[in-house]
PDB file of N, CA and C in Angstrom:
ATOM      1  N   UNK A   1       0.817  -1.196   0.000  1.00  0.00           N
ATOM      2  CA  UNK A   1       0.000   0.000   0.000  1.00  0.00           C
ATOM      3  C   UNK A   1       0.864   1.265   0.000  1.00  0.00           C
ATOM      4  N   UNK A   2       2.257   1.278   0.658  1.00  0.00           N
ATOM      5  CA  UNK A   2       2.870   1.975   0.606  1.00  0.00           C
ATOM      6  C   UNK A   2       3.493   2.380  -0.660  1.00  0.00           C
ATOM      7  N   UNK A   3       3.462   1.681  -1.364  1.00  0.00           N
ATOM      8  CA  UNK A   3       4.121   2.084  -2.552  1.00  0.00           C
ATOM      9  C   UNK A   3       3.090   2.392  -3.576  1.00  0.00           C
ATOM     10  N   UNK A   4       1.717   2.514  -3.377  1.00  0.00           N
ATOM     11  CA  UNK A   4       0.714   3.037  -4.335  1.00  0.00           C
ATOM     12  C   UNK A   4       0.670   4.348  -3.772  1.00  0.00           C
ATOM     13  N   UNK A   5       0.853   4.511  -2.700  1.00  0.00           N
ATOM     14  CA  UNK A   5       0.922   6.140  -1.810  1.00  0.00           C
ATOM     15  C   UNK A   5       1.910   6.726  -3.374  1.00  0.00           C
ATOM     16  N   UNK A   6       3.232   6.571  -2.721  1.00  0.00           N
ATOM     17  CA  UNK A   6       4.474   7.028  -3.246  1.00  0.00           C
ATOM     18  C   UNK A   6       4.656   7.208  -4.887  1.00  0.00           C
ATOM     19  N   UNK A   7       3.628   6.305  -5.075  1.00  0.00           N
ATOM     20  CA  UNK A   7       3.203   6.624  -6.869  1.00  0.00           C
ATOM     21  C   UNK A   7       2.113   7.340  -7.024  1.00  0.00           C
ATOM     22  N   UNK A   8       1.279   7.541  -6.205  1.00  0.00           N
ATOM     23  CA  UNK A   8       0.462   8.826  -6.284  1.00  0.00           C
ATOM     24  C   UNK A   8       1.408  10.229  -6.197  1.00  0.00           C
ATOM     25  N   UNK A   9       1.693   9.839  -4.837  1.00  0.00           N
ATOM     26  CA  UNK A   9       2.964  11.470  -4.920  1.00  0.00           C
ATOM     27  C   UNK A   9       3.551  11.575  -6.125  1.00  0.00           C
ATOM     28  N   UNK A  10       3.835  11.372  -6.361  1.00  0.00           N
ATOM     29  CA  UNK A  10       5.130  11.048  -7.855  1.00  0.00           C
ATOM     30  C   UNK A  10       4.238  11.335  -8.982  1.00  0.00           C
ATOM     31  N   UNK A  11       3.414  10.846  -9.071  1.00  0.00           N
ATOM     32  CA  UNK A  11       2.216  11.528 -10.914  1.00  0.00           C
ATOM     33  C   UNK A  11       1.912  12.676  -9.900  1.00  0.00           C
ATOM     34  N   UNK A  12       1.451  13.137  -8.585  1.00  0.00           N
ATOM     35  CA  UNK A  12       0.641  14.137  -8.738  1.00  0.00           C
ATOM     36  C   UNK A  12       2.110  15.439  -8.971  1.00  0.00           C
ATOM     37  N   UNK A  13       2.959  15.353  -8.888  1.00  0.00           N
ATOM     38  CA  UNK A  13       4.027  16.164  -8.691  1.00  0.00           C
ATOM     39  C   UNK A  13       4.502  16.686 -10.240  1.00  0.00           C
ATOM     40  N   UNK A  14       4.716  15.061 -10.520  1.00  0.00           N
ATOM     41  CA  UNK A  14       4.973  15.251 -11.915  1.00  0.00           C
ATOM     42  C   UNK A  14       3.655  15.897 -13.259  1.00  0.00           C
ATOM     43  N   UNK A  15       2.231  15.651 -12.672  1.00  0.00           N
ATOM     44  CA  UNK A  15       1.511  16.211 -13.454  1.00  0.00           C
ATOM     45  C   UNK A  15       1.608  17.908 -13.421  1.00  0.00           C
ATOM     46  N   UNK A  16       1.715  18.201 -11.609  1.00  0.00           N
ATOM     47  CA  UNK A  16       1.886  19.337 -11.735  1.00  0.00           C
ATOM     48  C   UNK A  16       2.712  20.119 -12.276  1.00  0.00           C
ATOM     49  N   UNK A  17       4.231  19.500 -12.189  1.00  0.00           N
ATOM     50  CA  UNK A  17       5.625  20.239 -13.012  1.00  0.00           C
ATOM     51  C   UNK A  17       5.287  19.829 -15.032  1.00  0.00           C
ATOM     52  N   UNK A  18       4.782  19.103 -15.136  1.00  0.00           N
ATOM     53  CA  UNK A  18       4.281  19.555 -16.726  1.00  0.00           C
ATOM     54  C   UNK A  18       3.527  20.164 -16.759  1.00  0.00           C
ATOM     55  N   UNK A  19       2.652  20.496 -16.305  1.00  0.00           N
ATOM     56  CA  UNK A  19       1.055  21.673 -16.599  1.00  0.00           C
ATOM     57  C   UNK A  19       1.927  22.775 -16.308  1.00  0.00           C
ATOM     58  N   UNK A  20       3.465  23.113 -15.415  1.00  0.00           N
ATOM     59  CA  UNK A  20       3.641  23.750 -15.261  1.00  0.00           C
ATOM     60  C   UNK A  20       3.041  24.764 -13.689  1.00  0.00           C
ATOM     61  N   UNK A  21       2.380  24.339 -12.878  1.00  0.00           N
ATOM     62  CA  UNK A  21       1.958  25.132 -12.030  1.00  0.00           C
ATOM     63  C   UNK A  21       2.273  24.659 -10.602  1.00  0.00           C
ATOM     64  N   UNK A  22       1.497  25.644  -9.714  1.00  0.00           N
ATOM     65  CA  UNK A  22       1.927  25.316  -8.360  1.00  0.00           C
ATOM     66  C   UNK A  22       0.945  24.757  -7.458  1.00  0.00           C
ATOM     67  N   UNK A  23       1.567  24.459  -6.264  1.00  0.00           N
ATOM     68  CA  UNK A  23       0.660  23.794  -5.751  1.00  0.00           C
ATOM     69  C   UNK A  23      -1.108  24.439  -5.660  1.00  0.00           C
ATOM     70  N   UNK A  24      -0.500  25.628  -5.177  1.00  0.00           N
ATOM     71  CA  UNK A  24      -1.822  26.614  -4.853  1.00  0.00           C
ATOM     72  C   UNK A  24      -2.823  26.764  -6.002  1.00  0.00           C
ATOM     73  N   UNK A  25      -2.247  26.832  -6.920  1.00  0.00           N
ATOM     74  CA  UNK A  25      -3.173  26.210  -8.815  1.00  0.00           C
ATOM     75  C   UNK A  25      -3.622  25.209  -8.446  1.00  0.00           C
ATOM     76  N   UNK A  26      -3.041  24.322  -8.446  1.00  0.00           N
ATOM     77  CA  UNK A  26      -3.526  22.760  -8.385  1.00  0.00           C
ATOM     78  C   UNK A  26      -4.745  22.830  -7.498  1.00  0.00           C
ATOM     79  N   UNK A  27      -4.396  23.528  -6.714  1.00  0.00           N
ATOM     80  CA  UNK A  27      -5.945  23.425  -5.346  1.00  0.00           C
ATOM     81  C   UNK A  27      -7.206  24.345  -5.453  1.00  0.00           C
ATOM     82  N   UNK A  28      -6.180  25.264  -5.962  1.00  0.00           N
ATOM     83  CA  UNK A  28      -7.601  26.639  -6.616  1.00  0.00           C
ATOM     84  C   UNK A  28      -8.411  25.627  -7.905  1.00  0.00           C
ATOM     85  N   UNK A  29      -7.663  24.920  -8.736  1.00  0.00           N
ATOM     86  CA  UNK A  29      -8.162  24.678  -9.773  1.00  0.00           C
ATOM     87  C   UNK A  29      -9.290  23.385  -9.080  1.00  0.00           C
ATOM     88  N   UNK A  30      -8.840  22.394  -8.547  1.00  0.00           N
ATOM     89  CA  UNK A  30      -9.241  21.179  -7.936  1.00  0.00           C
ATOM     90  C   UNK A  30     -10.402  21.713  -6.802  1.00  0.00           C
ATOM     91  N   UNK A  31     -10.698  22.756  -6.155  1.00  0.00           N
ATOM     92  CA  UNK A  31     -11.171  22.839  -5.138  1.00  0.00           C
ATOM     93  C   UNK A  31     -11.000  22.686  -4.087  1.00  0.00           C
ATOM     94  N   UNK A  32      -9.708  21.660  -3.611  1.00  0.00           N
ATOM     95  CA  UNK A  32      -9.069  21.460  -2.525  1.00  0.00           C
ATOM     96  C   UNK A  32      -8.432  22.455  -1.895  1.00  0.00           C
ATOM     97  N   UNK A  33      -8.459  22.331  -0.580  1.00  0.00           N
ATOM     98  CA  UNK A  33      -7.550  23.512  -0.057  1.00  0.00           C
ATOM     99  C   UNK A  33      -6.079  23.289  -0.478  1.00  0.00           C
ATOM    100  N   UNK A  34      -5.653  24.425   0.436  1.00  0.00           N
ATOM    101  CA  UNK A  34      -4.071  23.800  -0.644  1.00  0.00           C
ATOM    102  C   UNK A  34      -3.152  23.146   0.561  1.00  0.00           C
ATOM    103  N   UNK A  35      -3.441  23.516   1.948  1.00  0.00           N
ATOM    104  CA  UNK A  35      -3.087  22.459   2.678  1.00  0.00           C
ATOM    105  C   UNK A  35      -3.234  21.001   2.748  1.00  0.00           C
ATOM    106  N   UNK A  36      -4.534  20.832   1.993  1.00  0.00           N
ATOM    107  CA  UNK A  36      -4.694  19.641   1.818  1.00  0.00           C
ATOM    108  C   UNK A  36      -3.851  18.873   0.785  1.00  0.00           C
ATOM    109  N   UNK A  37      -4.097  19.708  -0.392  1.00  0.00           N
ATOM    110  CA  UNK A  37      -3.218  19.275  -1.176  1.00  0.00           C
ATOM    111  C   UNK A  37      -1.944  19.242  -1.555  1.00  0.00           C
ATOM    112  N   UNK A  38      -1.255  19.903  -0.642  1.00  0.00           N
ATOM    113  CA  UNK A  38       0.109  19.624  -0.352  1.00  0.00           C
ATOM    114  C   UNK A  38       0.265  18.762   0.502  1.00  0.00           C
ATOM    115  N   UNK A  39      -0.288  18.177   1.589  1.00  0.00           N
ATOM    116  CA  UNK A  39      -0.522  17.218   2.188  1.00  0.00           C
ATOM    117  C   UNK A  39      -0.393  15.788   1.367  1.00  0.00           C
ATOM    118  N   UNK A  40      -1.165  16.078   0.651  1.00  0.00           N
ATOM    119  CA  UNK A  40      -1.705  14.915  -0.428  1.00  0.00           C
ATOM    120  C   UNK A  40       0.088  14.600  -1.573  1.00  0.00           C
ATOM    121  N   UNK A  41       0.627  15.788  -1.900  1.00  0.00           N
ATOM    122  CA  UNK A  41       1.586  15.626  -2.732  1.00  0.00           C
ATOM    123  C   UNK A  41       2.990  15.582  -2.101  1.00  0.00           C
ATOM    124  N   UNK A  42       2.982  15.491  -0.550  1.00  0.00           N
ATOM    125  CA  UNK A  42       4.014  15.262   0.044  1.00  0.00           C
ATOM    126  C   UNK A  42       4.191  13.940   0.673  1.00  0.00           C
ATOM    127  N   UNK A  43       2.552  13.439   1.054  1.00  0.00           N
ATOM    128  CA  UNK A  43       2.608  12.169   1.282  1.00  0.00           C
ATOM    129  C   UNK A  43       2.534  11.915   2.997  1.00  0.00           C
ATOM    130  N   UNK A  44       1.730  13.366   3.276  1.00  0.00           N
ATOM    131  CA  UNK A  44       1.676  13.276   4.593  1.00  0.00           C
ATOM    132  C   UNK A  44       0.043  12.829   5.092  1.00  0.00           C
ATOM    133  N   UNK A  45      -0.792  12.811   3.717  1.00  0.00           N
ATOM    134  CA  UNK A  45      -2.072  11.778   4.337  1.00  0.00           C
ATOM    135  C   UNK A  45      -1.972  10.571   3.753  1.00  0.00           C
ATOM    136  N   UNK A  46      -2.372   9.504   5.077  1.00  0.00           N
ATOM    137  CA  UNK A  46      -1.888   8.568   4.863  1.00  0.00           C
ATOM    138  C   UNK A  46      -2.991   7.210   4.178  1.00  0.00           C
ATOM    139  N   UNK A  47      -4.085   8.183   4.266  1.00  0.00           N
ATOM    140  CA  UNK A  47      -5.240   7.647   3.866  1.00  0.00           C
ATOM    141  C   UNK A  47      -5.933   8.665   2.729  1.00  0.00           C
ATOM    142  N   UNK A  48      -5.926   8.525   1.559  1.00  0.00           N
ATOM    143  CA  UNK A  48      -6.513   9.207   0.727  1.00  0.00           C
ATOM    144  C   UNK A  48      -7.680   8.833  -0.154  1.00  0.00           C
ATOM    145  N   UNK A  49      -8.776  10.104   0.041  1.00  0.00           N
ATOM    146  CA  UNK A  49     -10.160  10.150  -0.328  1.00  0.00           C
ATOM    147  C   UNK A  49     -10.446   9.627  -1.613  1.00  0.00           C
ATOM    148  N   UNK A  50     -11.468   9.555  -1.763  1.00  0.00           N
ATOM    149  CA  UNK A  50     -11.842   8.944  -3.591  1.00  0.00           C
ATOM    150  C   UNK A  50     -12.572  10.123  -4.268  1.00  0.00           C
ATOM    151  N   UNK A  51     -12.563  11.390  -2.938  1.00  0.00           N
ATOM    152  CA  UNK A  51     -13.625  12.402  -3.482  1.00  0.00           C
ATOM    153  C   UNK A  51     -12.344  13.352  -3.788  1.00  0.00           C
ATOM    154  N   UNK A  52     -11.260  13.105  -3.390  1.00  0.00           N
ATOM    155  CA  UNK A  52     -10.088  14.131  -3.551  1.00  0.00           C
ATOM    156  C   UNK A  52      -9.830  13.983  -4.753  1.00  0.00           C
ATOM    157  N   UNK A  53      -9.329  12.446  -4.709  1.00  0.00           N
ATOM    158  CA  UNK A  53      -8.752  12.144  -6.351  1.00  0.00           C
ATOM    159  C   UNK A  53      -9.957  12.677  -7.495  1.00  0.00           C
ATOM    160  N   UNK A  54     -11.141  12.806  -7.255  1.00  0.00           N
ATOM    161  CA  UNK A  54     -11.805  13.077  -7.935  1.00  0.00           C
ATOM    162  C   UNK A  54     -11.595  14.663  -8.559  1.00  0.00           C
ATOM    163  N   UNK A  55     -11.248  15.203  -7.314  1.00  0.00           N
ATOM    164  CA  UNK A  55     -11.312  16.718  -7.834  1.00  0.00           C
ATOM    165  C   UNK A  55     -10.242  17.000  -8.676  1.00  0.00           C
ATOM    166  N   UNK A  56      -9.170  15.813  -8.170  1.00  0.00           N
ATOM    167  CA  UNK A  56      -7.866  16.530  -8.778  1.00  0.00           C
ATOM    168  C   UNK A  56      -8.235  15.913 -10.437  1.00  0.00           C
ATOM    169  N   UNK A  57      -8.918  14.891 -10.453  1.00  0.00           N
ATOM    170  CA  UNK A  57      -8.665  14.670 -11.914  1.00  0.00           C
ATOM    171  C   UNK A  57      -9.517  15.513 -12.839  1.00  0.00           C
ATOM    172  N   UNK A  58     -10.436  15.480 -11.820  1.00  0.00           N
ATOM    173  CA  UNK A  58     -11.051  16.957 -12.975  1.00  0.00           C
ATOM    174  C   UNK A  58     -10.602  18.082 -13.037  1.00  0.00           C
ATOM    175  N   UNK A  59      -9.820  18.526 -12.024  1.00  0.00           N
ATOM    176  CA  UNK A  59      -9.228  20.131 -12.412  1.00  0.00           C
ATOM    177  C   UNK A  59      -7.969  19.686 -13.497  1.00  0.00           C
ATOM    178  N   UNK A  60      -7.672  18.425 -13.418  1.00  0.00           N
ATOM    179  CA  UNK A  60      -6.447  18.074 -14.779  1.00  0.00           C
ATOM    180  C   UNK A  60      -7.338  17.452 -16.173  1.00  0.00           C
ATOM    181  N   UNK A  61      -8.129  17.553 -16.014  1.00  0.00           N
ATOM    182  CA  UNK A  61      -9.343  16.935 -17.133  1.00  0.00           C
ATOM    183  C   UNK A  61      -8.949  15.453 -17.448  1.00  0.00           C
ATOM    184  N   UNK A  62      -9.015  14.448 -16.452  1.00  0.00           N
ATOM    185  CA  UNK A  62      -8.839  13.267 -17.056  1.00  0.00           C
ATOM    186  C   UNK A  62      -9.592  12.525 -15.877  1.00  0.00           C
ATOM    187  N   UNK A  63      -9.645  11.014 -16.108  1.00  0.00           N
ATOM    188  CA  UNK A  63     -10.669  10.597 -14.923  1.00  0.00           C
ATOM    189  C   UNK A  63      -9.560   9.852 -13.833  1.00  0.00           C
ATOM    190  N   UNK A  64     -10.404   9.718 -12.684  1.00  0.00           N
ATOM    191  CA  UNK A  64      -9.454   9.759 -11.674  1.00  0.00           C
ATOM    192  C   UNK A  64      -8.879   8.180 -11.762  1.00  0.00           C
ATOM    193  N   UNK A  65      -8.950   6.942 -12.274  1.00  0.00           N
ATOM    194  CA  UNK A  65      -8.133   6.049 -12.290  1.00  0.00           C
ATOM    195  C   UNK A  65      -6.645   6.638 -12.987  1.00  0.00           C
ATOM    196  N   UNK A  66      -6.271   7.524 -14.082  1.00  0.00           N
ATOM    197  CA  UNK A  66      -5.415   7.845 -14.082  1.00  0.00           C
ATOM    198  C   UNK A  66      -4.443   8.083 -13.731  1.00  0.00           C
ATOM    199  N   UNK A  67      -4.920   8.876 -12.379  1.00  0.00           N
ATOM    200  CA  UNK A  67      -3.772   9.159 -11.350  1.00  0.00           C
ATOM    201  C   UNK A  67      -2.901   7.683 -10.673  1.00  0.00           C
ATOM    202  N   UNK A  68      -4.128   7.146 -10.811  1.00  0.00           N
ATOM    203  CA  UNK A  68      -3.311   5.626 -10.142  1.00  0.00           C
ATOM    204  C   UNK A  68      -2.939   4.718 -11.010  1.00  0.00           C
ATOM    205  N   UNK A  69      -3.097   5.216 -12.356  1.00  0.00           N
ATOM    206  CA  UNK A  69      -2.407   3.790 -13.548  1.00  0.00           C
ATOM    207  C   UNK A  69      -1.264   4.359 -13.417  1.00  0.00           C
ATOM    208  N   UNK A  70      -0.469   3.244 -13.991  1.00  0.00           N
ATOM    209  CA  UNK A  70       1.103   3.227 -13.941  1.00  0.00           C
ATOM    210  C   UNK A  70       1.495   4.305 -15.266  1.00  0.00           C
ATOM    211  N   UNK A  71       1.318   4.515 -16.133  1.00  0.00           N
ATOM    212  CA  UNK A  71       1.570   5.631 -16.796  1.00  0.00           C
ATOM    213  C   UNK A  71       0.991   6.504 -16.826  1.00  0.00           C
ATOM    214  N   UNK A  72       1.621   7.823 -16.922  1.00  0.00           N
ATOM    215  CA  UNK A  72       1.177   8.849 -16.568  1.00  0.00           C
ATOM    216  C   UNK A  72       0.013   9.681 -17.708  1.00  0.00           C
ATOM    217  N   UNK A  73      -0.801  10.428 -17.172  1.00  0.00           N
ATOM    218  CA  UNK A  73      -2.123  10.445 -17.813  1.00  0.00           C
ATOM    219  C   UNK A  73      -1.867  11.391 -18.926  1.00  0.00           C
ATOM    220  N   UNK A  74      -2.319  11.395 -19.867  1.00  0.00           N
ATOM    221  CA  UNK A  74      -2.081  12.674 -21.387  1.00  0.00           C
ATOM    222  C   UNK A  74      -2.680  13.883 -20.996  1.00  0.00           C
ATOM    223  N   UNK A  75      -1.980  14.808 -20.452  1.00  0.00           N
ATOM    224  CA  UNK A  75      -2.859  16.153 -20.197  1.00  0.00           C
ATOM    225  C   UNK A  75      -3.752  17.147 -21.601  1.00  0.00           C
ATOM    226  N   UNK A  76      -4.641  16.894 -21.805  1.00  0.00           N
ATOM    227  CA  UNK A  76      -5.609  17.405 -23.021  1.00  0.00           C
ATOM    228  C   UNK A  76      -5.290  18.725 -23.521  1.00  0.00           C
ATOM    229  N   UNK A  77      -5.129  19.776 -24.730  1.00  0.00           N
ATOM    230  CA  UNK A  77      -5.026  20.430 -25.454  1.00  0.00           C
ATOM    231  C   UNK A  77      -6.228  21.632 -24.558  1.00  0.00           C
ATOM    232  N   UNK A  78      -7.387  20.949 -24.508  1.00  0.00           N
ATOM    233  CA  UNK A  78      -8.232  21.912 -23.611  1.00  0.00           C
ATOM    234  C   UNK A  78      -7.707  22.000 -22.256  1.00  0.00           C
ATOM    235  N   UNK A  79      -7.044  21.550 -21.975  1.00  0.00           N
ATOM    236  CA  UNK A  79      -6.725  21.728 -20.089  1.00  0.00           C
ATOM    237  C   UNK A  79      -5.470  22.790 -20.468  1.00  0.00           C
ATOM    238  N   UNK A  80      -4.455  22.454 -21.579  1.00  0.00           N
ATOM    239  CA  UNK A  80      -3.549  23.385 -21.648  1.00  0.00           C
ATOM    240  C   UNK A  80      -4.317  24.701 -21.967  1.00  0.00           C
ATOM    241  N   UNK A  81      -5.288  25.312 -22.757  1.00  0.00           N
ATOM    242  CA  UNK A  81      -5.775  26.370 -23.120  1.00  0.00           C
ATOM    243  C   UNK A  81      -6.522  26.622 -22.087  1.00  0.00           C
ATOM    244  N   UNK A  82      -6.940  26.269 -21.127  1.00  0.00           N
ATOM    245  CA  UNK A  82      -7.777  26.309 -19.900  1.00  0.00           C
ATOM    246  C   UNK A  82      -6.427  27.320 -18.524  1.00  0.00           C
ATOM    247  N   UNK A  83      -5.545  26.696 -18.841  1.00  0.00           N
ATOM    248  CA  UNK A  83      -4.444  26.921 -17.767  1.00  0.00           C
ATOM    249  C   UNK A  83      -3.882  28.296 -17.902  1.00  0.00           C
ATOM    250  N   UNK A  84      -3.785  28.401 -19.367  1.00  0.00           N
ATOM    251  CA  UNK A  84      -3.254  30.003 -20.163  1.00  0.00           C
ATOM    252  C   UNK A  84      -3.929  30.531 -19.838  1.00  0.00           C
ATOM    253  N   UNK A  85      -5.574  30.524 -19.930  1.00  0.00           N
ATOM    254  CA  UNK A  85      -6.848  31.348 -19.580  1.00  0.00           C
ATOM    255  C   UNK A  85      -6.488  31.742 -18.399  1.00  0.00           C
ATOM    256  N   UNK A  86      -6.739  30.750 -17.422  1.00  0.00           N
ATOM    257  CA  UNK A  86      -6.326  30.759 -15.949  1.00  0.00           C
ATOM    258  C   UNK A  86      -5.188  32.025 -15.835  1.00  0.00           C
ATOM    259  N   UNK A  87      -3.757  31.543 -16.224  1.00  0.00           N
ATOM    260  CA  UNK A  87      -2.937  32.102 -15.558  1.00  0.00           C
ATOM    261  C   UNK A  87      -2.515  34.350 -16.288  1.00  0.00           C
ATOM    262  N   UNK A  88      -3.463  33.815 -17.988  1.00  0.00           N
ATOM    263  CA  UNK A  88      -3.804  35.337 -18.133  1.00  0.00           C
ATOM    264  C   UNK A  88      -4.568  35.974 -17.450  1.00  0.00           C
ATOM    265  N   UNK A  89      -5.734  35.113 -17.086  1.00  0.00           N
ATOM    266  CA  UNK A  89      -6.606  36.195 -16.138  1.00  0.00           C
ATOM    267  C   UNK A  89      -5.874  36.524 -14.952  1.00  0.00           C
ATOM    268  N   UNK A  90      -5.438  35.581 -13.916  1.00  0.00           N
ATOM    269  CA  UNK A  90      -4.548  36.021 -12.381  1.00  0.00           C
ATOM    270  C   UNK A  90      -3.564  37.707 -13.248  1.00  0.00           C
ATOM    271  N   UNK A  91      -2.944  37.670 -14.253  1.00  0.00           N
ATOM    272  CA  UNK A  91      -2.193  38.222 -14.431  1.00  0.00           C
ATOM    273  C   UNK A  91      -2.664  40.034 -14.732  1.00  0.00           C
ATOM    274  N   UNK A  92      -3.776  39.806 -15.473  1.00  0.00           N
ATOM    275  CA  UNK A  92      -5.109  40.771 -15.739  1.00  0.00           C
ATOM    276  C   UNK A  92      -5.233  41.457 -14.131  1.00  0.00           C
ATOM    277  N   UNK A  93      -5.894  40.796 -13.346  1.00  0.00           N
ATOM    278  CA  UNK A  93      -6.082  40.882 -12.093  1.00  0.00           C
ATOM    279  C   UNK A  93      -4.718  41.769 -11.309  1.00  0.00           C
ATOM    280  N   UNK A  94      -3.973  40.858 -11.358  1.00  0.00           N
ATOM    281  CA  UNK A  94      -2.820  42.014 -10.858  1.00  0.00           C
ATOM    282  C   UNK A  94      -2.238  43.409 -11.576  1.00  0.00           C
ATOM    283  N   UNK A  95      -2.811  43.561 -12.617  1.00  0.00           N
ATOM    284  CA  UNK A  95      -2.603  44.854 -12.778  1.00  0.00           C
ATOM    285  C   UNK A  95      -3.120  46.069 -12.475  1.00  0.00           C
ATOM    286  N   UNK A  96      -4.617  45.125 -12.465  1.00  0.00           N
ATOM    287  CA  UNK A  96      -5.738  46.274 -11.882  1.00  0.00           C
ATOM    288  C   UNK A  96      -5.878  46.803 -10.637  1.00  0.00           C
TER     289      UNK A  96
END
């Protein structure tokens, strides 16, 4: 069991360093707090939800067995144009 933990950490880390973003994205986007979800990507809960994985796979647009298959999930063309949106608007925002 321990080592399905440690491969969760590991895709959720690695999904995040290709999408490019941070944790606090990941949780704004997912709905999770971001304590939680740094929690979750450090490997400090030791029991993890089926409603978590859920969020995270939808804020990455894929379904949540993904996270737990052994190869890592294809992040979609719409999630990348979704993320630009995202991170132009934050950027919009701080100017104003």
């Amino acid at each position: 069991m321990e080592d399905c933990h440690k491969e969760l950490q590991n895709r959720l880390r690695e999904l995040r360093h290709d999408a490019n973003l941070t944790q606090e994205a990941v949780s704004e986007l997912s709905g999770l707090s971001y304590k939680h979800y740094q929690a979750l990507e450090a490997g400090r809960k030791s029991d993890v939800r089926l409603s978590s994985l859920c969020m995270i796979a939808k804020a990455y647009q894929v379904e949540p067995w993904e996270l737990l298959y052994s190869q890592k999930p294809v992040l979609s063309p719409a999630f990348h144009r979704s993320i630009r949106n995202l991170k132009n608007n934050r950027s919009r925002q701080k100017r104003d």
